[in-house]
C-alpha atoms as a PDB file:
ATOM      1  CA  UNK A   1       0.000   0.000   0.000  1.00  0.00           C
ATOM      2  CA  UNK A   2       1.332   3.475  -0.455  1.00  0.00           C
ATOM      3  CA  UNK A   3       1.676   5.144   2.132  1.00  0.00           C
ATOM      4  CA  UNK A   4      -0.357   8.837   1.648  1.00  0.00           C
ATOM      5  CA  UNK A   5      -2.459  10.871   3.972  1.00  0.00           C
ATOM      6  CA  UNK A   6      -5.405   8.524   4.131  1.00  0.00           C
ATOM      7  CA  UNK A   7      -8.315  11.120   4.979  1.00  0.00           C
ATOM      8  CA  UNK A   8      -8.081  12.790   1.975  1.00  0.00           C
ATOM      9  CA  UNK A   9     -12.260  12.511   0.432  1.00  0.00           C
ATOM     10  CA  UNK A  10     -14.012  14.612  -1.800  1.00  0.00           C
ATOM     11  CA  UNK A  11     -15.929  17.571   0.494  1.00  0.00           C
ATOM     12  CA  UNK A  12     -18.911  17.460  -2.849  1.00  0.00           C
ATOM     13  CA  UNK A  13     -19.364  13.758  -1.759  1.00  0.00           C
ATOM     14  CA  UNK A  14     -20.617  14.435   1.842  1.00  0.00           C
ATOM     15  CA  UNK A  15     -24.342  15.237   2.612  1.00  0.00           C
ATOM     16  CA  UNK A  16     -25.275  17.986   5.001  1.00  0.00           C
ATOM     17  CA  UNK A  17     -25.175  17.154   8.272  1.00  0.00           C
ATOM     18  CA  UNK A  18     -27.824  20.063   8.932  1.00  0.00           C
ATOM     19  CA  UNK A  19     -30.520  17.466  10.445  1.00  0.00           C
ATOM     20  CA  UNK A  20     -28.171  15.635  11.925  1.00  0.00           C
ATOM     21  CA  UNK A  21     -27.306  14.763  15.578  1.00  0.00           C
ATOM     22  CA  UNK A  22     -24.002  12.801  16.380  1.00  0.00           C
ATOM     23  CA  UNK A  23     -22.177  11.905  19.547  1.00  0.00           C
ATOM     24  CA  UNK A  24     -18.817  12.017  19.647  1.00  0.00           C
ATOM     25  CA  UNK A  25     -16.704   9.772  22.767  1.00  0.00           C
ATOM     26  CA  UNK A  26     -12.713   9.857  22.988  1.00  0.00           C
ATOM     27  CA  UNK A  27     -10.705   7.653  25.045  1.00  0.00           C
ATOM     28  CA  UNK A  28      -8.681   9.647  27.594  1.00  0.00           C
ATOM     29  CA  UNK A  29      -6.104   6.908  27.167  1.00  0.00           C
ATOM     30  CA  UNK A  30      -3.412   8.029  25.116  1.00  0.00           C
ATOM     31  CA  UNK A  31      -4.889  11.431  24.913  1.00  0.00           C
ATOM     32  CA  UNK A  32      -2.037  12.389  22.928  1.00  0.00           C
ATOM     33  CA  UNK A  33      -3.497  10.820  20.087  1.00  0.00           C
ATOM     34  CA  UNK A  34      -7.462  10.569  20.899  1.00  0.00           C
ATOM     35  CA  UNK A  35      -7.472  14.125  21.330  1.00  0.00           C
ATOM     36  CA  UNK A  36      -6.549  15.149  17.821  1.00  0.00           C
ATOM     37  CA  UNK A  37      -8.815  12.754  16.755  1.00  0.00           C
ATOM     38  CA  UNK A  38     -11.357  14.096  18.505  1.00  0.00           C
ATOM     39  CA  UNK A  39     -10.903  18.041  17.304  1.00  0.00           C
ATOM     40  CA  UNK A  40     -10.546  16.224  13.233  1.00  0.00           C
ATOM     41  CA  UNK A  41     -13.827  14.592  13.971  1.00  0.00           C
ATOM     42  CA  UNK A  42     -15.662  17.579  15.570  1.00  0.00           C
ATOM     43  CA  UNK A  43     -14.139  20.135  13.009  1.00  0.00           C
ATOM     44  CA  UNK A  44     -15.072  17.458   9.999  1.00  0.00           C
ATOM     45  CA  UNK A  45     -18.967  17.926  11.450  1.00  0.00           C
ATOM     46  CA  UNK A  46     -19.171  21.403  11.827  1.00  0.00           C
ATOM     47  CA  UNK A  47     -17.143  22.146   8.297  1.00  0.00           C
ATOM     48  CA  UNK A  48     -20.012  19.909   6.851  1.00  0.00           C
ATOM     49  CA  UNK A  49     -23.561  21.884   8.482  1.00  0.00           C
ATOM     50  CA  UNK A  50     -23.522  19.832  11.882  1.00  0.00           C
ATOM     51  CA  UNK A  51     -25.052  22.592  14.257  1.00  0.00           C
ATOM     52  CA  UNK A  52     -22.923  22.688  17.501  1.00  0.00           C
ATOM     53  CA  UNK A  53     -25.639  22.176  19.816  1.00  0.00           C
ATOM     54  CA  UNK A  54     -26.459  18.466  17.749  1.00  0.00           C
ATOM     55  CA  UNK A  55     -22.465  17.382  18.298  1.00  0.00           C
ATOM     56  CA  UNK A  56     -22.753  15.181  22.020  1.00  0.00           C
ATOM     57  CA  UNK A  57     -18.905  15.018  23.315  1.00  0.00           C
ATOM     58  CA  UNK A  58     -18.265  12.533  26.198  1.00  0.00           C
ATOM     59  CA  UNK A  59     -14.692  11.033  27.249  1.00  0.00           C
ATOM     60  CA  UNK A  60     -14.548   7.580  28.784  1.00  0.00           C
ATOM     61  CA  UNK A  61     -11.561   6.215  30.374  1.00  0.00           C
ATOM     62  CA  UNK A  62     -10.257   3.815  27.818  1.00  0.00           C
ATOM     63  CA  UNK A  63     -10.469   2.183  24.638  1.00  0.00           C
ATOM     64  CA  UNK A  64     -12.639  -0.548  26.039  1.00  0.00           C
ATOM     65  CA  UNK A  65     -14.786   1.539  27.467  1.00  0.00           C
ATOM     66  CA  UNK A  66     -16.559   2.898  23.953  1.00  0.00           C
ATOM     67  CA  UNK A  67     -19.164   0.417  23.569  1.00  0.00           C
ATOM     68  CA  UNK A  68     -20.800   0.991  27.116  1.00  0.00           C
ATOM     69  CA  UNK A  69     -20.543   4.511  26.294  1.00  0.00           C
ATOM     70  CA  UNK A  70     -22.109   4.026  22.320  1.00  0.00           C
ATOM     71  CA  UNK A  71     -24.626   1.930  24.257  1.00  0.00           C
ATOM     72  CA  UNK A  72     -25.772   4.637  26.867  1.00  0.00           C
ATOM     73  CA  UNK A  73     -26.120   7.717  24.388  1.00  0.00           C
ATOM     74  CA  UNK A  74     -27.991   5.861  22.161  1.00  0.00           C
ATOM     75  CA  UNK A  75     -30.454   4.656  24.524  1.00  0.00           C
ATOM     76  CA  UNK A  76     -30.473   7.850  26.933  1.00  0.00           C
ATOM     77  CA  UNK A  77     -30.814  10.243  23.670  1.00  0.00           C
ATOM     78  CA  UNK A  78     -34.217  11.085  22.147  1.00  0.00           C
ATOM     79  CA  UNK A  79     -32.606  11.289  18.394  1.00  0.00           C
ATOM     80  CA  UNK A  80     -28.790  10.329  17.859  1.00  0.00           C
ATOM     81  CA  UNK A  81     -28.262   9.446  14.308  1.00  0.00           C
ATOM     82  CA  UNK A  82     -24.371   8.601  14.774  1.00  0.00           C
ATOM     83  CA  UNK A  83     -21.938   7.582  17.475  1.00  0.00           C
ATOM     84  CA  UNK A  84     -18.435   8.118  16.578  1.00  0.00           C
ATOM     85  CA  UNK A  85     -15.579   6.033  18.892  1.00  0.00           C
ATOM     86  CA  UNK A  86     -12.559   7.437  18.845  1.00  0.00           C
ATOM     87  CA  UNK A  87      -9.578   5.210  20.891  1.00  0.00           C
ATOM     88  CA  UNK A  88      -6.331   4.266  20.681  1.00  0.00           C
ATOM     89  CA  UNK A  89      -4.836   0.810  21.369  1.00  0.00           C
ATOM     90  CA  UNK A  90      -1.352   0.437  21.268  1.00  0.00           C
ATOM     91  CA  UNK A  91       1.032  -3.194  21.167  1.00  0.00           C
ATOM     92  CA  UNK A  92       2.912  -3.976  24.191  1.00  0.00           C
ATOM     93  CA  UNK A  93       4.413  -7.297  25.539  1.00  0.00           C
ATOM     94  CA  UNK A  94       1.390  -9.038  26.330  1.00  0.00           C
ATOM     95  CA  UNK A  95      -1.695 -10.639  24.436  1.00  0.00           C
ATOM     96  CA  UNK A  96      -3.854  -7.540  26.312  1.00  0.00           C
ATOM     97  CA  UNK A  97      -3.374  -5.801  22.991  1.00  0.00           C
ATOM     98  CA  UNK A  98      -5.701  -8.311  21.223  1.00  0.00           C
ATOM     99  CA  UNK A  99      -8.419  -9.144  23.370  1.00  0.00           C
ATOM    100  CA  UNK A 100      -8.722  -5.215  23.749  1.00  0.00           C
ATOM    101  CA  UNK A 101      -9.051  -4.409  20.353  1.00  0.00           C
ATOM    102  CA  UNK A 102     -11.246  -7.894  20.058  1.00  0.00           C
ATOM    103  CA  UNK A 103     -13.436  -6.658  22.297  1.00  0.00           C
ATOM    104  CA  UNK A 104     -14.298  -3.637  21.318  1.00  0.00           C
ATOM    105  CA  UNK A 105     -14.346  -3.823  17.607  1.00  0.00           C
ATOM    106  CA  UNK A 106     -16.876  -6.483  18.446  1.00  0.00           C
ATOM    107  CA  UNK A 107     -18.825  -5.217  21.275  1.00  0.00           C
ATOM    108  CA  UNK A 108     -19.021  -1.414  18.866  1.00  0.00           C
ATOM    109  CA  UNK A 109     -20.593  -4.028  15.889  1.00  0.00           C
ATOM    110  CA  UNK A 110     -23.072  -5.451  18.588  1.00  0.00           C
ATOM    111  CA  UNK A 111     -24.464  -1.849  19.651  1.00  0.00           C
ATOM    112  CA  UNK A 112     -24.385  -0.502  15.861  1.00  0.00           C
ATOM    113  CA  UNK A 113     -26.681  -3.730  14.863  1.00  0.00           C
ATOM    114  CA  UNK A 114     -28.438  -3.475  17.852  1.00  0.00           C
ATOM    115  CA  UNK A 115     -29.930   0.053  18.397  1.00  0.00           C
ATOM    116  CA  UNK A 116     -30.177   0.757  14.398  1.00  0.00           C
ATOM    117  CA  UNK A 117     -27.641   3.204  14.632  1.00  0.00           C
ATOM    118  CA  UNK A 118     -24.314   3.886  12.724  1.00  0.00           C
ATOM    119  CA  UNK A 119     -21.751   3.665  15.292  1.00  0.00           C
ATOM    120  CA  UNK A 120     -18.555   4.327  13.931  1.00  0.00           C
ATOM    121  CA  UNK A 121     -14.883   2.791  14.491  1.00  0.00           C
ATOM    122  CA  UNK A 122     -12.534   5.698  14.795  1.00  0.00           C
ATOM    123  CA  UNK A 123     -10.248   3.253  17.058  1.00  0.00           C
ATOM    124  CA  UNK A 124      -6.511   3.390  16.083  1.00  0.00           C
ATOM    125  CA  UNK A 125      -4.617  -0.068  16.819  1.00  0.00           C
ATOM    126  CA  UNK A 126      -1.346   0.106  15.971  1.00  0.00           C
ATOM    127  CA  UNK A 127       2.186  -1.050  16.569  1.00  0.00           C
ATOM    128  CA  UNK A 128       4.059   2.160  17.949  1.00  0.00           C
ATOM    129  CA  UNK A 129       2.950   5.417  18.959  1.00  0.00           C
ATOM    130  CA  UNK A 130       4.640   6.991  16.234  1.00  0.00           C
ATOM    131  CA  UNK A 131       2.503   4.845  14.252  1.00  0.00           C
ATOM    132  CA  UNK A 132      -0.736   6.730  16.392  1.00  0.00           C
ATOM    133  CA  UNK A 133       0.487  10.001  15.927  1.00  0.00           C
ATOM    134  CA  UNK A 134       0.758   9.438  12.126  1.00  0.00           C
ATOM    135  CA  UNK A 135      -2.596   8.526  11.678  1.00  0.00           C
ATOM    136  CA  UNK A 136      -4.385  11.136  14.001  1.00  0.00           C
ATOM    137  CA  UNK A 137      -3.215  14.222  12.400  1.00  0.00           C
ATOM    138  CA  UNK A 138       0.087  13.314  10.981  1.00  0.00           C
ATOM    139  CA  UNK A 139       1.316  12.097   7.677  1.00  0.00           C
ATOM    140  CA  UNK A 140      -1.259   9.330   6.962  1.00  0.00           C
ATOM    141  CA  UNK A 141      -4.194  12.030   7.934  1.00  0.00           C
ATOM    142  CA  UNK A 142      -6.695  11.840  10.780  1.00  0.00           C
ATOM    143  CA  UNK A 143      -9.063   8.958  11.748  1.00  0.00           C
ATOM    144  CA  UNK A 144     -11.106  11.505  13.339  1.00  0.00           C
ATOM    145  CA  UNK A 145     -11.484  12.955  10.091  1.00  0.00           C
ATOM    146  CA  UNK A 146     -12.632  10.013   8.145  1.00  0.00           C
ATOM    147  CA  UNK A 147     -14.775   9.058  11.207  1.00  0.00           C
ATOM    148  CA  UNK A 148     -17.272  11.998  10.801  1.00  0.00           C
ATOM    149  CA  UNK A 149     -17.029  11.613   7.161  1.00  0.00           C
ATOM    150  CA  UNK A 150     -18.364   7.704   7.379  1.00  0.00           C
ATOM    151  CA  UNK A 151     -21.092   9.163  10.106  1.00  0.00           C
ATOM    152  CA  UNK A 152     -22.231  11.892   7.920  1.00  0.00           C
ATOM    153  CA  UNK A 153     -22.737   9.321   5.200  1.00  0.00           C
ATOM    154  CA  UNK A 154     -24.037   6.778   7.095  1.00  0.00           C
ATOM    155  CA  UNK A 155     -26.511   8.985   8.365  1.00  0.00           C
ATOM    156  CA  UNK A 156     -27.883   9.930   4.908  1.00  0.00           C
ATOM    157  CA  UNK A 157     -27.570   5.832   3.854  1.00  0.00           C
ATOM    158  CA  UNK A 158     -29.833   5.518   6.895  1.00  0.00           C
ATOM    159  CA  UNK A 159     -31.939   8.449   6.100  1.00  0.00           C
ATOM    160  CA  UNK A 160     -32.580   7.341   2.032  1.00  0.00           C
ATOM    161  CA  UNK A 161     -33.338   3.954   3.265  1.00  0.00           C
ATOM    162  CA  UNK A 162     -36.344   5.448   5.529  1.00  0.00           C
ATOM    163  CA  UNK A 163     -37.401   8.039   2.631  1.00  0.00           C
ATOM    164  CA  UNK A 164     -37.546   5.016   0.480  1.00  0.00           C
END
């Protein structure tokens, strides 16, 4: 794969998020990278007719801690069209690395299918925290980014399918 700035998209491709309401939750863990993340995914929504007031930010501790946290909004909000997850696993020494990024990837599938909602996997899992920092506002873009991007057109995939 070449290696280029991976959240580069077409703005004419992305529906208004005017009608839309999203949630946003960052890991605090390795805030050095979430937290980029975060502002790429917030600024993405705004840049694209997301009113301020309809943008939900929460922090959980950890990466593991997103699908709880997807779960909750979406069943203590009237109207949430999206739920962006924004973490940041990194490899150490031990197997904790996979049954992290196991769980969640899975347990973020289970509330998406679930609750009808688009719940979106911003969560970096990488080898090295240069690695992180590449992808969350370095060289190879910002998952944050691309995050509200796939909300914003999920969100219009989900509205179509109702309007049709």
């Amino acid at each position: 794969m070449k290696k280029t700035n991976l959240s580069d998209y077409d703005p004419t491709t992305i529906p208004s998020g005017e009608l839309f309401r999203i949630a946003v939750v960052a890991a605090e863990w390795n805030a050095e990278v979430t937290e980029p993340m975060l502002k790429g995914a917030v600024d993405t929504l705004l840049e694209h007719g997301v009113k301020e007031d309809n943008i939900i930010i929460k922090h959980v501790p950890g990466t593991y801690e997103l699908p709880y946290a997807a779960e909750w909004l979406i069943a203590n909000n009237d109207v949430l069209d999206a739920v962006i997850c924004i973490g940041c696993v990194i490899q150490g020494e031990t197997r904790h690395f996979e049954f992290i990024c196991q769980a969640v990837s899975q347990g973020l599938v289970n509330v998406s299918i679930k609750n009808d909602v688009p719940v979106i996997f911003s969560v970096l899992t990488c080898d090295t925290m240069q690695q992180a920092l590449d992808r969350a506002g370095g060289k190879h873009g910002n998952k944050g980014v691309e995050g509200a991007v796939t909300a914003l057109k999920m969100c219009k995939f989900s509205e179509d399918c109702i309007t049709d």
